[in-house]
N, C-alpha and C. Protein backbone atom coordinates (compact mmCIF):
# COMPACT_ATOMS: atom_id res chain seq x y z
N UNK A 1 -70.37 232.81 75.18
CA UNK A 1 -70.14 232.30 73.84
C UNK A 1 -71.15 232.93 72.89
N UNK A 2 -70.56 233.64 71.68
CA UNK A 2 -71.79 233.83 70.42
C UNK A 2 -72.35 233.03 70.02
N UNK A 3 -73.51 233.29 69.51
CA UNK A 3 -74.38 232.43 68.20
C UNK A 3 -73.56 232.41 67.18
N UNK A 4 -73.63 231.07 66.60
CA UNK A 4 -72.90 231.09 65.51
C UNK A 4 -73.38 231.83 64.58
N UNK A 5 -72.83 232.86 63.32
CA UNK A 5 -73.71 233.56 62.79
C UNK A 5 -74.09 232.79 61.20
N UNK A 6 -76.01 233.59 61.52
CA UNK A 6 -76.73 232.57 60.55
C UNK A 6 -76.46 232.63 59.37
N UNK A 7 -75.48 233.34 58.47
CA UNK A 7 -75.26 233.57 56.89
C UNK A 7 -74.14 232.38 56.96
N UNK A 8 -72.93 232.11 58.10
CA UNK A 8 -72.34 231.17 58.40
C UNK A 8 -72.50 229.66 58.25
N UNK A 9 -73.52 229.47 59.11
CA UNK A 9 -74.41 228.29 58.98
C UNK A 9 -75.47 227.85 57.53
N UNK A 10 -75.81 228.63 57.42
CA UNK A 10 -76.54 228.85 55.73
C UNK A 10 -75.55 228.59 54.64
N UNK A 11 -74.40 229.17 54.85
CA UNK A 11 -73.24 228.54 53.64
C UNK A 11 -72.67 227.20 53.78
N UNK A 12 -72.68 226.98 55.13
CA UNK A 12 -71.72 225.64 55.65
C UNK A 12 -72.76 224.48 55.27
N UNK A 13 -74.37 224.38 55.40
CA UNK A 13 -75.32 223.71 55.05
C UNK A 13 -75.71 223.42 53.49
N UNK A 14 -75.21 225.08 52.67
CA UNK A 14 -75.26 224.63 50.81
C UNK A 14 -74.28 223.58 50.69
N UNK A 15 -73.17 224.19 51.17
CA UNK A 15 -71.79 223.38 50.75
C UNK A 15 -71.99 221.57 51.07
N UNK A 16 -72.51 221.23 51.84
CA UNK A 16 -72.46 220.00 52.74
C UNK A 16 -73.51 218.94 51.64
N UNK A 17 -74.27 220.58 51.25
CA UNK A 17 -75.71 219.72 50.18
C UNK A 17 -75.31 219.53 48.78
N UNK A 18 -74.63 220.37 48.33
CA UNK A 18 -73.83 220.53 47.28
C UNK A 18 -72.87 219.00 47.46
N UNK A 19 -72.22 218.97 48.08
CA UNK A 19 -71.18 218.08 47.89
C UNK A 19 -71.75 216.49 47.91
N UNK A 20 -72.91 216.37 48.96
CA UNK A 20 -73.55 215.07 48.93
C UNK A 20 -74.00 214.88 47.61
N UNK A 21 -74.59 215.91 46.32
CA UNK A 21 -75.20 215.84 45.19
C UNK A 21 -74.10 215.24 44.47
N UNK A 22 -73.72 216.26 44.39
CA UNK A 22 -71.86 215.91 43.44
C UNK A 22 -71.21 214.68 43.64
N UNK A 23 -71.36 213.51 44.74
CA UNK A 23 -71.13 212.19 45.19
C UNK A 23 -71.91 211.77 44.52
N UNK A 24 -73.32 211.98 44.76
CA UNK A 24 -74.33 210.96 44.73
C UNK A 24 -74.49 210.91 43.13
N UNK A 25 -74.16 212.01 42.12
CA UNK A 25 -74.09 212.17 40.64
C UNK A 25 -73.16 211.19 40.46
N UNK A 26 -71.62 211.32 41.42
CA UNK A 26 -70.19 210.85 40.40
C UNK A 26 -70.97 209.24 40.66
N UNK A 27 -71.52 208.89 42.06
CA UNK A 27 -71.79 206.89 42.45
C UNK A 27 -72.82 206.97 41.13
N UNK A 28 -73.79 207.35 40.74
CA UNK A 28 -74.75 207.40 39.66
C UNK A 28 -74.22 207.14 38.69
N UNK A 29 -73.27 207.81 38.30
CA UNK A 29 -72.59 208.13 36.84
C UNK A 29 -71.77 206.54 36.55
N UNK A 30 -71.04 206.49 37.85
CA UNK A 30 -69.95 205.56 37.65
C UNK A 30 -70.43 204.05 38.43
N UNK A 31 -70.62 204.01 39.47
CA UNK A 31 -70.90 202.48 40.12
C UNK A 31 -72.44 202.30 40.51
N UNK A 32 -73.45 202.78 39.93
CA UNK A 32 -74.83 202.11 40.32
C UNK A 32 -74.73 201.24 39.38
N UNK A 33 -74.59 200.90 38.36
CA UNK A 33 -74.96 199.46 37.73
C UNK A 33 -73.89 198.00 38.06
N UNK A 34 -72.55 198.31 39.10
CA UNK A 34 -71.61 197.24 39.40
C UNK A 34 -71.99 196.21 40.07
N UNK A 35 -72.07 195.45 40.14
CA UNK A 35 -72.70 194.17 40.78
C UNK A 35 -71.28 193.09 41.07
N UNK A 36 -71.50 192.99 42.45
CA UNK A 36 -70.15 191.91 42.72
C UNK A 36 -71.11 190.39 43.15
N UNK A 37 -70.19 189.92 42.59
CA UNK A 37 -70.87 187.83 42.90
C UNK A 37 -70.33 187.49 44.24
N UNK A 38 -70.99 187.12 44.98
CA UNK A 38 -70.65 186.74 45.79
C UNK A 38 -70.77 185.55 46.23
N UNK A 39 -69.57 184.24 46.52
CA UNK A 39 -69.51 182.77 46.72
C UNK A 39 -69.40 182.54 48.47
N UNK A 40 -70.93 182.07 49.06
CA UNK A 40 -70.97 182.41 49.92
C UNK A 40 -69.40 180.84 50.87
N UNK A 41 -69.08 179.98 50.27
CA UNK A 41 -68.21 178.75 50.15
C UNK A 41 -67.07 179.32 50.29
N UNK A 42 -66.69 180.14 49.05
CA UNK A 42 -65.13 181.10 49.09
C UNK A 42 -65.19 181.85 50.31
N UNK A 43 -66.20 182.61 50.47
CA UNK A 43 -65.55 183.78 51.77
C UNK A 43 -65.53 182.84 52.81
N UNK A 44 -66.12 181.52 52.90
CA UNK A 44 -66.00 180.77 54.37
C UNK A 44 -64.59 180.68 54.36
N UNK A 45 -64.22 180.31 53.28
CA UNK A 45 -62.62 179.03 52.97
C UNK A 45 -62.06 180.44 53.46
N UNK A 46 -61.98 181.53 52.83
CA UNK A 46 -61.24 182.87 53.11
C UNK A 46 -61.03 183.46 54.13
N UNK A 47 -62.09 183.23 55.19
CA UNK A 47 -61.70 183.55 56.65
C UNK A 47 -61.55 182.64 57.65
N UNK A 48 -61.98 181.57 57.09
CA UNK A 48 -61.47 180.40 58.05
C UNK A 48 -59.48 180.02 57.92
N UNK A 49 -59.49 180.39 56.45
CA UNK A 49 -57.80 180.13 56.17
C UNK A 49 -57.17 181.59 56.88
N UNK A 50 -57.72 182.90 57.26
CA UNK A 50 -57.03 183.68 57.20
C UNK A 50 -56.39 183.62 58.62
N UNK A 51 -56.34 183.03 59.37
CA UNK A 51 -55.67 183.00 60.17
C UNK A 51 -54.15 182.44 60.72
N UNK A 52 -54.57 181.38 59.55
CA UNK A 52 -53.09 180.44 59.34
C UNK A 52 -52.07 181.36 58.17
N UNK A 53 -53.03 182.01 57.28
CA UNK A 53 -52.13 183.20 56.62
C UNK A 53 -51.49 184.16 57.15
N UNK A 54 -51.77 184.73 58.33
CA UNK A 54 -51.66 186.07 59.16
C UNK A 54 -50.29 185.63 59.57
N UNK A 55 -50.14 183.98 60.22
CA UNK A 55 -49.11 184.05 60.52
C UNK A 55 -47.89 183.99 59.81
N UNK A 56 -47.99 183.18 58.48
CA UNK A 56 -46.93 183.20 57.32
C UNK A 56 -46.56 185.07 56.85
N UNK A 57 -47.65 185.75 56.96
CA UNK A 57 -47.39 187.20 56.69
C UNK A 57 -46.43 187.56 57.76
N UNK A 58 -46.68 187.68 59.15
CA UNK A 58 -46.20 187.72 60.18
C UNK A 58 -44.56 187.66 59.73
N UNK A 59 -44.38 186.11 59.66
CA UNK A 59 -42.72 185.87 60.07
C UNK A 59 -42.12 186.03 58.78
N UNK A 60 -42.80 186.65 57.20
CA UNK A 60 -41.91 186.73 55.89
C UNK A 60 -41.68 188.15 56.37
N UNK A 61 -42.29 188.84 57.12
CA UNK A 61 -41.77 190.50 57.63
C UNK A 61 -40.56 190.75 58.48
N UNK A 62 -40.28 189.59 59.32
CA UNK A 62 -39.05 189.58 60.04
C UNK A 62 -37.87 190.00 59.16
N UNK A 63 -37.14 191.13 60.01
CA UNK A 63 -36.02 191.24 59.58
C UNK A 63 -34.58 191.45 60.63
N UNK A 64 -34.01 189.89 60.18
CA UNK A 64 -33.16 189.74 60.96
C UNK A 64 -31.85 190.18 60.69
């Protein structure tokens, strides 16, 4: 097997750095200041009910 060649690896490593910047600009630009509330009461009610929901989802999918 060859070495992978190093001008190869050197481009594949800008690109990878480049692109994490270009993310980390657009999350900067757009969602570092979003803040979600979180009701720690609601998400109980929300997964404790989701099970009795799963099944109403379940049988409105039947198609008979």
């Amino acid at each position: 097997m060859k070495t992978p060649d190093k001008s190869l690896v050197t481009k594949l490593a800008i690109a990878v750095i480049v692109k994490l910047v270009v993310l980390t600009g657009i999350w900067w630009a757009f969602f570092h200041d979003q803040r979600v509330a979180v009701d720690a009461k609601l998400v109980s009610d929300q997964f404790l009910s989701s099970g009795a929901s799963s099944d109403k989802k379940e049988n409105s999918l039947d198609f008979k």
